[in-house]
C-alpha atoms as a PDB file:
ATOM      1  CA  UNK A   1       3.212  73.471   0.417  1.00  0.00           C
ATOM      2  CA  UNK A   2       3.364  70.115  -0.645  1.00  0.00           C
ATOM      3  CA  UNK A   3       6.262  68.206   0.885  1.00  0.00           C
ATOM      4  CA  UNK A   4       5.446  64.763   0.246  1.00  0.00           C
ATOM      5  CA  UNK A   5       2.806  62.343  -1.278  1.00  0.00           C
ATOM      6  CA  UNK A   6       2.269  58.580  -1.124  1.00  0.00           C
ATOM      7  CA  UNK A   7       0.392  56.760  -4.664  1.00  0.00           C
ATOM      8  CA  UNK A   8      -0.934  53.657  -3.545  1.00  0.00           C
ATOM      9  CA  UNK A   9      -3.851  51.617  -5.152  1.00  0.00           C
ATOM     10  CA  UNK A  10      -6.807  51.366  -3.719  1.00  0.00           C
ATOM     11  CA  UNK A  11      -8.828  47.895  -4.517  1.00  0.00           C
ATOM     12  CA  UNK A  12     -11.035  46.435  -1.556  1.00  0.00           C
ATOM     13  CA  UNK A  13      -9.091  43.157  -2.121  1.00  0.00           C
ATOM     14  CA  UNK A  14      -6.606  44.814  -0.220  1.00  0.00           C
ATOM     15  CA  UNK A  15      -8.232  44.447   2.714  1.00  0.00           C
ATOM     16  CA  UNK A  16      -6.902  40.718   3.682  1.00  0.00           C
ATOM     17  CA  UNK A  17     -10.852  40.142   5.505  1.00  0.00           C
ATOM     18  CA  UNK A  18     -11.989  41.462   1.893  1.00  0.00           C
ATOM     19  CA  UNK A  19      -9.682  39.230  -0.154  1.00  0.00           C
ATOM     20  CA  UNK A  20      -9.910  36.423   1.960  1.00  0.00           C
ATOM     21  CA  UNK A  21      -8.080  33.081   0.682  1.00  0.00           C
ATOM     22  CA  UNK A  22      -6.317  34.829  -1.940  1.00  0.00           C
ATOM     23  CA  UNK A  23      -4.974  37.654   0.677  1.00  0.00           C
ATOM     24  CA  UNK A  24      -1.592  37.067  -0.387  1.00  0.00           C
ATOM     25  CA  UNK A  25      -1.703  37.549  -3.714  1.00  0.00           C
ATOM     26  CA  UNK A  26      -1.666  40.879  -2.821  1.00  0.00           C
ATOM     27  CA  UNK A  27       1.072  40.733  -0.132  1.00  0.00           C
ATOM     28  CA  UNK A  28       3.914  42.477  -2.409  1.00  0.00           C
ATOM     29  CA  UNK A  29       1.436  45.642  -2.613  1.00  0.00           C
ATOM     30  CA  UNK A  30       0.625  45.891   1.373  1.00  0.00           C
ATOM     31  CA  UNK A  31       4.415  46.007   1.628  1.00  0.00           C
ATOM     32  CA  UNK A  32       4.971  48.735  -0.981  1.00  0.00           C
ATOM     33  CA  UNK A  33       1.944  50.871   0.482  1.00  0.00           C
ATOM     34  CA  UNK A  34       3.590  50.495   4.119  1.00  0.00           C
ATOM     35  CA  UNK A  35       6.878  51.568   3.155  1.00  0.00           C
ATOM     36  CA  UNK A  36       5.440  54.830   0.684  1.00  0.00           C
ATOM     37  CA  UNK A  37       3.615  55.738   4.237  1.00  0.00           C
ATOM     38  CA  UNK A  38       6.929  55.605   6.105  1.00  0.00           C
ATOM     39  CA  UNK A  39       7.794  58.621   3.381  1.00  0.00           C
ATOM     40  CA  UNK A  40       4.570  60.417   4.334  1.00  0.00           C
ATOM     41  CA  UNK A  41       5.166  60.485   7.986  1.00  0.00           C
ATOM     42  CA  UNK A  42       9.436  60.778   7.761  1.00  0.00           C
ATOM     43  CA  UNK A  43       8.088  64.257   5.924  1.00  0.00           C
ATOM     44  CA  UNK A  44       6.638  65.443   9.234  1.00  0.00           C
ATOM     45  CA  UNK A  45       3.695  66.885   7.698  1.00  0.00           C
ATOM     46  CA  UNK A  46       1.431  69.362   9.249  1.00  0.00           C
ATOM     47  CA  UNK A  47      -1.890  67.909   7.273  1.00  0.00           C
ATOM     48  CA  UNK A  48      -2.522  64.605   5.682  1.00  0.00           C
ATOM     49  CA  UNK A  49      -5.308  64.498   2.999  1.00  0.00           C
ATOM     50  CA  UNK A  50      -6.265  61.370   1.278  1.00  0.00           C
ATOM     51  CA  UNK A  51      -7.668  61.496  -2.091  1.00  0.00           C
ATOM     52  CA  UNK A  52      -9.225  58.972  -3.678  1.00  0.00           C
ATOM     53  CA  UNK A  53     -11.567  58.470  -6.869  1.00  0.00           C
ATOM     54  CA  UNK A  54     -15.670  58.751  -6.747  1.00  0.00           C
ATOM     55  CA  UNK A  55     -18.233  58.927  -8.920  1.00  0.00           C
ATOM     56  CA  UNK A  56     -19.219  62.362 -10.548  1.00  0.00           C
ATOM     57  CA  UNK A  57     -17.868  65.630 -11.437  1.00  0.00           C
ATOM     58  CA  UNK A  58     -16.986  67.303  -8.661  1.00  0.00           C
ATOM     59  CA  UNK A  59     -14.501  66.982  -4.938  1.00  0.00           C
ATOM     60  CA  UNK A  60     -16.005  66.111  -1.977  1.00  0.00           C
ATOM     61  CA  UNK A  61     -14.338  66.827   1.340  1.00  0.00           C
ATOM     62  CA  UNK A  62     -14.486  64.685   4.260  1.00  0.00           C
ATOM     63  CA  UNK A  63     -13.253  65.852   7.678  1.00  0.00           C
ATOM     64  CA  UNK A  64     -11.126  64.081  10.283  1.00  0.00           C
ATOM     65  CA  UNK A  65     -13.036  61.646  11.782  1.00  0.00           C
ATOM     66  CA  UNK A  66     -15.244  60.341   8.820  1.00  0.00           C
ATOM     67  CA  UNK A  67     -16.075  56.243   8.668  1.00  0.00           C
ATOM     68  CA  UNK A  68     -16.240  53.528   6.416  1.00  0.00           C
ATOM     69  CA  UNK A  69     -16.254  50.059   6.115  1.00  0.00           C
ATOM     70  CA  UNK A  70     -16.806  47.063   4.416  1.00  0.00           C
ATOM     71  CA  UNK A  71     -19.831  45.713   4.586  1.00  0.00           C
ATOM     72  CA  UNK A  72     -20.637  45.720   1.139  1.00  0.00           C
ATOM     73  CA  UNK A  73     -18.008  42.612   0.492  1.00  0.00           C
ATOM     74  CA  UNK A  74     -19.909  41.035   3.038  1.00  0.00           C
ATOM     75  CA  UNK A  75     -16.649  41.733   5.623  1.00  0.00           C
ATOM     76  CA  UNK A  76     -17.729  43.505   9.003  1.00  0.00           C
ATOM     77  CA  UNK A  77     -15.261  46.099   9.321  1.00  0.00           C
ATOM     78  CA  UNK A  78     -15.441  49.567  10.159  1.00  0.00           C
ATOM     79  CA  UNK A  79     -12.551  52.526   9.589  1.00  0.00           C
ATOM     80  CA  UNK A  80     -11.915  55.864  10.506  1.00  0.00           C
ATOM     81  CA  UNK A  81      -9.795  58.269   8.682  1.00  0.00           C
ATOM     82  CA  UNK A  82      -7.810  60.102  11.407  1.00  0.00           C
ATOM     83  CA  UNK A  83      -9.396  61.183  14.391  1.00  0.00           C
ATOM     84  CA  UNK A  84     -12.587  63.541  14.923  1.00  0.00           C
ATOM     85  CA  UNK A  85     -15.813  62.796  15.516  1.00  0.00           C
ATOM     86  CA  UNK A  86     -17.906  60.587  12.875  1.00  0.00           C
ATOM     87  CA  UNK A  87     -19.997  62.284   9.997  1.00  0.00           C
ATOM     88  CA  UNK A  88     -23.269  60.790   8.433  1.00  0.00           C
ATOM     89  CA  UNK A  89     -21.537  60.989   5.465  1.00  0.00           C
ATOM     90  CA  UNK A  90     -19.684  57.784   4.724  1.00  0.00           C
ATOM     91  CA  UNK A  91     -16.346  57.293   3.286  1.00  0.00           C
ATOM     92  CA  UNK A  92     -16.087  56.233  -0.798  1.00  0.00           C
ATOM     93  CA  UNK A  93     -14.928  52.598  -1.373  1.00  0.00           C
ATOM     94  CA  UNK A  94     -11.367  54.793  -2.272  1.00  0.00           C
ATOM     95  CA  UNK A  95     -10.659  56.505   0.882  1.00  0.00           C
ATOM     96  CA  UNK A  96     -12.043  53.370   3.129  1.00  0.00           C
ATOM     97  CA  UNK A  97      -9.090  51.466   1.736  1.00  0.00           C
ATOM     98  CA  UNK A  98      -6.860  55.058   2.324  1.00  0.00           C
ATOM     99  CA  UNK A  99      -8.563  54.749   6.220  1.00  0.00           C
ATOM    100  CA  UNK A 100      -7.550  51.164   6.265  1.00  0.00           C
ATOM    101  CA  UNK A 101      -3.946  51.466   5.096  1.00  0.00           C
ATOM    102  CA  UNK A 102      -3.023  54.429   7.334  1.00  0.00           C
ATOM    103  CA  UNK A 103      -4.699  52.367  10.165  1.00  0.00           C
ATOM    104  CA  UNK A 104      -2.095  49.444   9.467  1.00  0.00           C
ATOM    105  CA  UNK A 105       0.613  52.072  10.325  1.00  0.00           C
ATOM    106  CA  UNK A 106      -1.129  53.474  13.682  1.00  0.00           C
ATOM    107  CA  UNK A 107      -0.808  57.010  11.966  1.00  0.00           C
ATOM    108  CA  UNK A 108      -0.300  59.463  14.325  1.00  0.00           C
ATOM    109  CA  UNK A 109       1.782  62.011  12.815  1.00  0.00           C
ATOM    110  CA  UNK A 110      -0.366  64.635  11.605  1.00  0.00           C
ATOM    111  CA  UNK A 111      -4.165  65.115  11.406  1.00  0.00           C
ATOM    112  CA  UNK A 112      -5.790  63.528   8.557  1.00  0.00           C
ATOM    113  CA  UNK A 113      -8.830  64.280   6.210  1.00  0.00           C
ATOM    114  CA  UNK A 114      -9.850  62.925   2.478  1.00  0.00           C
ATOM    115  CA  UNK A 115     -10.830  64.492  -0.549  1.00  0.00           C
ATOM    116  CA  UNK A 116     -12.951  62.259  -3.273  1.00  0.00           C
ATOM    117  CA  UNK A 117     -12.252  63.268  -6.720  1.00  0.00           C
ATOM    118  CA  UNK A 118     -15.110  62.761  -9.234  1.00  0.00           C
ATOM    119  CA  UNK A 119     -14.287  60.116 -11.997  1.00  0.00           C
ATOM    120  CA  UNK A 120     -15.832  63.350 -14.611  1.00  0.00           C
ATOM    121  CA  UNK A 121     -13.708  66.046 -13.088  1.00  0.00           C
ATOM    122  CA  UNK A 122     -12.189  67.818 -15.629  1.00  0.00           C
ATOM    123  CA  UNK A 123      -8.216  68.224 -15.499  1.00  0.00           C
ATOM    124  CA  UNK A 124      -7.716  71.557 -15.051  1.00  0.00           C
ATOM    125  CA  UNK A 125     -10.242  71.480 -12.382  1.00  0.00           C
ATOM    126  CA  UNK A 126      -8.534  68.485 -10.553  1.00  0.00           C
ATOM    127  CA  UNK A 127      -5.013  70.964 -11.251  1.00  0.00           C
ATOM    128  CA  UNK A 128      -6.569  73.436  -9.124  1.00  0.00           C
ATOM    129  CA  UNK A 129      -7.920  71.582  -6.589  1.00  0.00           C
ATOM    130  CA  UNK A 130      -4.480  69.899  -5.934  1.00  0.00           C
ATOM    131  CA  UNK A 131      -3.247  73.443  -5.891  1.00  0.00           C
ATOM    132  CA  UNK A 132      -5.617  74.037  -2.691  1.00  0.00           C
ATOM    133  CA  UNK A 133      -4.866  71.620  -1.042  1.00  0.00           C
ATOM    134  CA  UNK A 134      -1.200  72.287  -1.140  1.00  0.00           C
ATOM    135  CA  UNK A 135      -1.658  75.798   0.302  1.00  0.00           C
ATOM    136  CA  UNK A 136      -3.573  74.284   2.978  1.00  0.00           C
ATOM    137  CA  UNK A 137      -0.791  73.893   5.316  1.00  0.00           C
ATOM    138  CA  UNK A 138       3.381  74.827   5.325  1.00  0.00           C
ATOM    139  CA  UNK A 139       3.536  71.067   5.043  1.00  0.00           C
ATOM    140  CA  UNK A 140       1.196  69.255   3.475  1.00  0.00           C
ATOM    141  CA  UNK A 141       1.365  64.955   2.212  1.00  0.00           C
ATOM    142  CA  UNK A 142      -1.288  63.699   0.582  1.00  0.00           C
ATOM    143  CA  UNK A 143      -1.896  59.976   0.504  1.00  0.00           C
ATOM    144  CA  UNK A 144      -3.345  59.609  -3.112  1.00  0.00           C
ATOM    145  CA  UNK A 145      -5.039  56.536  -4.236  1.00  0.00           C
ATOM    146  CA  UNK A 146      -6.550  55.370  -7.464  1.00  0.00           C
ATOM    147  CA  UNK A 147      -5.625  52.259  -9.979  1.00  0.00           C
ATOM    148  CA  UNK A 148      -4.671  51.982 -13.811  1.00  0.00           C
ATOM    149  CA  UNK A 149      -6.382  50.402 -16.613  1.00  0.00           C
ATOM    150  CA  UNK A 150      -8.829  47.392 -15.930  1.00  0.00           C
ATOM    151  CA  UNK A 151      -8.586  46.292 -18.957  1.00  0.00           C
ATOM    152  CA  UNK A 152      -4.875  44.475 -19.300  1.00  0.00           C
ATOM    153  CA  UNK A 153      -6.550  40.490 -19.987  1.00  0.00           C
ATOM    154  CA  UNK A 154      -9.663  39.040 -21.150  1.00  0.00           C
ATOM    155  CA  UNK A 155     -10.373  38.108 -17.452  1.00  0.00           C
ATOM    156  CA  UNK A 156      -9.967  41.725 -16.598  1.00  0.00           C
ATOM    157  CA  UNK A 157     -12.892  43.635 -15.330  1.00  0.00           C
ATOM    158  CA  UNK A 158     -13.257  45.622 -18.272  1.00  0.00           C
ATOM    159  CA  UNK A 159     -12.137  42.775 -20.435  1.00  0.00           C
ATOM    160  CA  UNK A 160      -8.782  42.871 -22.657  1.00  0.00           C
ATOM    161  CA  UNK A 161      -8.057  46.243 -24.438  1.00  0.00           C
ATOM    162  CA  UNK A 162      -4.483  46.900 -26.143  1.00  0.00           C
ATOM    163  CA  UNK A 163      -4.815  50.456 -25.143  1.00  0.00           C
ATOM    164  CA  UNK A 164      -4.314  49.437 -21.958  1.00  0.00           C
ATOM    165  CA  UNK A 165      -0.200  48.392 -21.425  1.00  0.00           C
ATOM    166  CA  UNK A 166       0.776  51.390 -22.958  1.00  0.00           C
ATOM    167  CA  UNK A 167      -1.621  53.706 -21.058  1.00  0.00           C
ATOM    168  CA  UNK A 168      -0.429  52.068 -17.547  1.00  0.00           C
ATOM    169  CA  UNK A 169       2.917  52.227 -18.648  1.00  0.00           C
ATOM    170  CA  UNK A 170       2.410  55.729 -19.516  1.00  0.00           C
ATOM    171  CA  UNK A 171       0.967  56.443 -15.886  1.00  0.00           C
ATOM    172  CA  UNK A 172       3.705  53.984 -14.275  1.00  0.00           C
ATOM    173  CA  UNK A 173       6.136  56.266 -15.445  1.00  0.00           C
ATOM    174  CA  UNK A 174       5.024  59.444 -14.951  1.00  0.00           C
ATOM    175  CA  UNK A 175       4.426  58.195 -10.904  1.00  0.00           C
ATOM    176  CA  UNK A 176       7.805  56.947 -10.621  1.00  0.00           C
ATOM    177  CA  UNK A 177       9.607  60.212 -11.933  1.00  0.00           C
ATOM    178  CA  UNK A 178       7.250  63.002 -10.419  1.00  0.00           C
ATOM    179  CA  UNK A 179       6.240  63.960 -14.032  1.00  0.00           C
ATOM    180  CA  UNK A 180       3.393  66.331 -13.589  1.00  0.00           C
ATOM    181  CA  UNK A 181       3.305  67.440 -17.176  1.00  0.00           C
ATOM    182  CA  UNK A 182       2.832  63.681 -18.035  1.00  0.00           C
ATOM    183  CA  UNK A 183      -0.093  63.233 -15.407  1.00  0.00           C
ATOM    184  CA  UNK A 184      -1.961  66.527 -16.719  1.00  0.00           C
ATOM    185  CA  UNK A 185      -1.350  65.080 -19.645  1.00  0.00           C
ATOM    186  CA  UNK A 186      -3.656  61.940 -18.878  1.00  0.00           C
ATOM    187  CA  UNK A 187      -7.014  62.211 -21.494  1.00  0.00           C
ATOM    188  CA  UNK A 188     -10.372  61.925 -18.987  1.00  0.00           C
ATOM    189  CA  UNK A 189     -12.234  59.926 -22.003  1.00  0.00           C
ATOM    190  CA  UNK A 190      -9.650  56.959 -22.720  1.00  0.00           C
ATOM    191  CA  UNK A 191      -8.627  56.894 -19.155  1.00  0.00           C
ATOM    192  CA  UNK A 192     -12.797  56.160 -18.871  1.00  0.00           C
ATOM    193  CA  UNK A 193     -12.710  53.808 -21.718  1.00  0.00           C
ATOM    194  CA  UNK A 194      -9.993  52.040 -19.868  1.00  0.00           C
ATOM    195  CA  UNK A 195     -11.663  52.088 -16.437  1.00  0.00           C
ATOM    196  CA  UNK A 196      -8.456  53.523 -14.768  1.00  0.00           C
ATOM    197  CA  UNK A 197      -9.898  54.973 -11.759  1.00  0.00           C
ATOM    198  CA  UNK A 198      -6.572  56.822 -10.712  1.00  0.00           C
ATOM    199  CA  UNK A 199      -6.847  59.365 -13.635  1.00  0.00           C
ATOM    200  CA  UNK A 200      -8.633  62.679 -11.144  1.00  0.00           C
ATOM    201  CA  UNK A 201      -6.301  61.785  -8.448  1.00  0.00           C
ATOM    202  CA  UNK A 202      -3.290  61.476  -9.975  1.00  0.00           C
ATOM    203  CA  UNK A 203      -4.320  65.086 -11.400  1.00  0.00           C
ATOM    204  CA  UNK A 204      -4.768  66.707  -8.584  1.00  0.00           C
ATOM    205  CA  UNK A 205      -1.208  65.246  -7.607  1.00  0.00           C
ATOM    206  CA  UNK A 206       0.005  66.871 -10.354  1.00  0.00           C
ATOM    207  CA  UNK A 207      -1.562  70.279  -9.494  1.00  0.00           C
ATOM    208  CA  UNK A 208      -0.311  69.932  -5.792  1.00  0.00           C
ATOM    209  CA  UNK A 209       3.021  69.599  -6.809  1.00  0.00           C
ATOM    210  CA  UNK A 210       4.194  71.590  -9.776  1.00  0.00           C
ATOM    211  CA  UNK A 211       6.802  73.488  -8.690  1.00  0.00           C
ATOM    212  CA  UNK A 212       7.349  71.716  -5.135  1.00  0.00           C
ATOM    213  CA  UNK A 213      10.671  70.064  -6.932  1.00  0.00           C
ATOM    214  CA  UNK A 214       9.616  66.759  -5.334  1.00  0.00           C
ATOM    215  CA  UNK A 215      11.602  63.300  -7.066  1.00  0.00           C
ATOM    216  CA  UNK A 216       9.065  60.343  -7.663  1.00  0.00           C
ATOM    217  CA  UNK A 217      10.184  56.432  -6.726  1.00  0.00           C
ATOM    218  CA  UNK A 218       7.987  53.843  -8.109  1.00  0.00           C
ATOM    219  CA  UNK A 219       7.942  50.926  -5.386  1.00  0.00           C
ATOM    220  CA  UNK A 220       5.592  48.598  -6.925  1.00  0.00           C
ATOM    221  CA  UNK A 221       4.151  47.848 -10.307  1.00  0.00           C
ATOM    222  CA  UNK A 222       1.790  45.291 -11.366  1.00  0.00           C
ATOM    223  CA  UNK A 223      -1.492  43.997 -12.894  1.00  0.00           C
ATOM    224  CA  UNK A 224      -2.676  41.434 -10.548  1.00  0.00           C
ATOM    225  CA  UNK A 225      -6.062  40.869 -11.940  1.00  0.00           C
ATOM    226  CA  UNK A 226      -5.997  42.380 -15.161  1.00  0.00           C
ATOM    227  CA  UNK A 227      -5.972  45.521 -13.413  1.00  0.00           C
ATOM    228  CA  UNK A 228      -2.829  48.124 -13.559  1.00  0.00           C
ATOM    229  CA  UNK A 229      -1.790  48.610  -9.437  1.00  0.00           C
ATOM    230  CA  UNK A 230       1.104  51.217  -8.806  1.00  0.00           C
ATOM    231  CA  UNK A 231       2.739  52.270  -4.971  1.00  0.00           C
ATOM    232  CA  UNK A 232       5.183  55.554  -5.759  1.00  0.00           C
ATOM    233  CA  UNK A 233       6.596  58.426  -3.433  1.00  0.00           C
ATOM    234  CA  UNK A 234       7.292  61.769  -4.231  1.00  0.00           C
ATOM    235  CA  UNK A 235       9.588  63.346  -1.396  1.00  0.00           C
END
């Protein structure tokens, strides 16, 4: 049963080796995604899972133990999500940040394993895998990762579209009141147009939880960027 779940975005520039001289820019969001992990482990959970967007149409499980890193934005850092021994499979871009923000905690209250959603994934298919993974365990948290829009400016990374305010505002809501009918709710192709890479995730949220009578609390709420960044619990 899901008991508790932490939202937190899940751009590399989180990293402060990835982000470099504009680290703090992002400061308010580090703080946000350290206290929605003080939910997760106050929940005393029996299993962690992080999910986190990927490419393609279908979930990909990756056990306790599974690394990641950096290296790609030329930062040498490694991560492991939870402990276990290492896979040859890496870790997505999505759940190396997840590995990296339960690292800042020293996590140590539950084992941990991830779960990349594909960006394609339909949402009745991301329903029921969130409905899995809440009858994993009597008490399951699920750290669950993905932004909003990229499209809020013209210097955004999908440039300016006025779809885009309404659409995060849409999803900031829904996150900060537990509204799972809202989050099914979310439409695969605009989220896509949009380039909101939380869409799957915060679907298979949705399926985890109907029913669990959890209350959401948006914590943080943003577009640094041009991008849409939310932190929420659900306890």
């Amino acid at each position: 049963m899901l008991v508790a779940a932490a939202v937190c975005p899940c751009p590399p520039l989180l990293v402060p080796e990835v982000a470099a001289g504009a680290a703090p820019e992002l400061d308010a969001a580090r703080t946000a995604c350290s206290d929605a992990l003080a939910v997760l482990a106050a929940s005393r959970p029996d299993l962690l899972v992080a999910v986190g967007p990927d490419e393609g149409a279908a979930t990909v499980p990756y056990p306790a133990g599974s690394v990641g890193d950096f290296r790609g934005y030329g930062v040498d850092l490694a991560v492991r999500l939870g402990t276990g021994a290492p896979t040859d499979r890496p870790l997505p871009g999505s759940l190396a940040v997840g590995a990296w923000l339960l690292s800042r905690t020293g996590w140590a209250d539950a084992p941990v394993e991830g779960l990349a959603v594909g960006d394609r994934l339909a949402p009745e298919a991301c329903a029921e895998a969130g409905r899995e993974l809440a009858g994993r365990a009597a008490r399951v948290a699920l750290l669950v990762l993905g932004d909003g829009s990229a499209c809020r400016t013209v210097k955004a990374p999908g440039y300016l579209d006025e779809r885009a305010a309404g659409f995060d505002e849409c999803c900031a809501r829904a996150l900060g009141t537990a509204d799972t009918a809202a989050l099914a709710a979310l439409e695969p192709q605009l989220a896509r147009e949009l380039k909101a890479a939380g869409r799957a995730p915060w679907q298979v949220l949705a399926g985890a939880a109907r029913g669990a009578g959890l209350d959401g609390r948006l914590l943080y709420e943003d577009a640094p960027y041009g991008v849409g960044y939310f932190t929420a619990t659900w306890a």
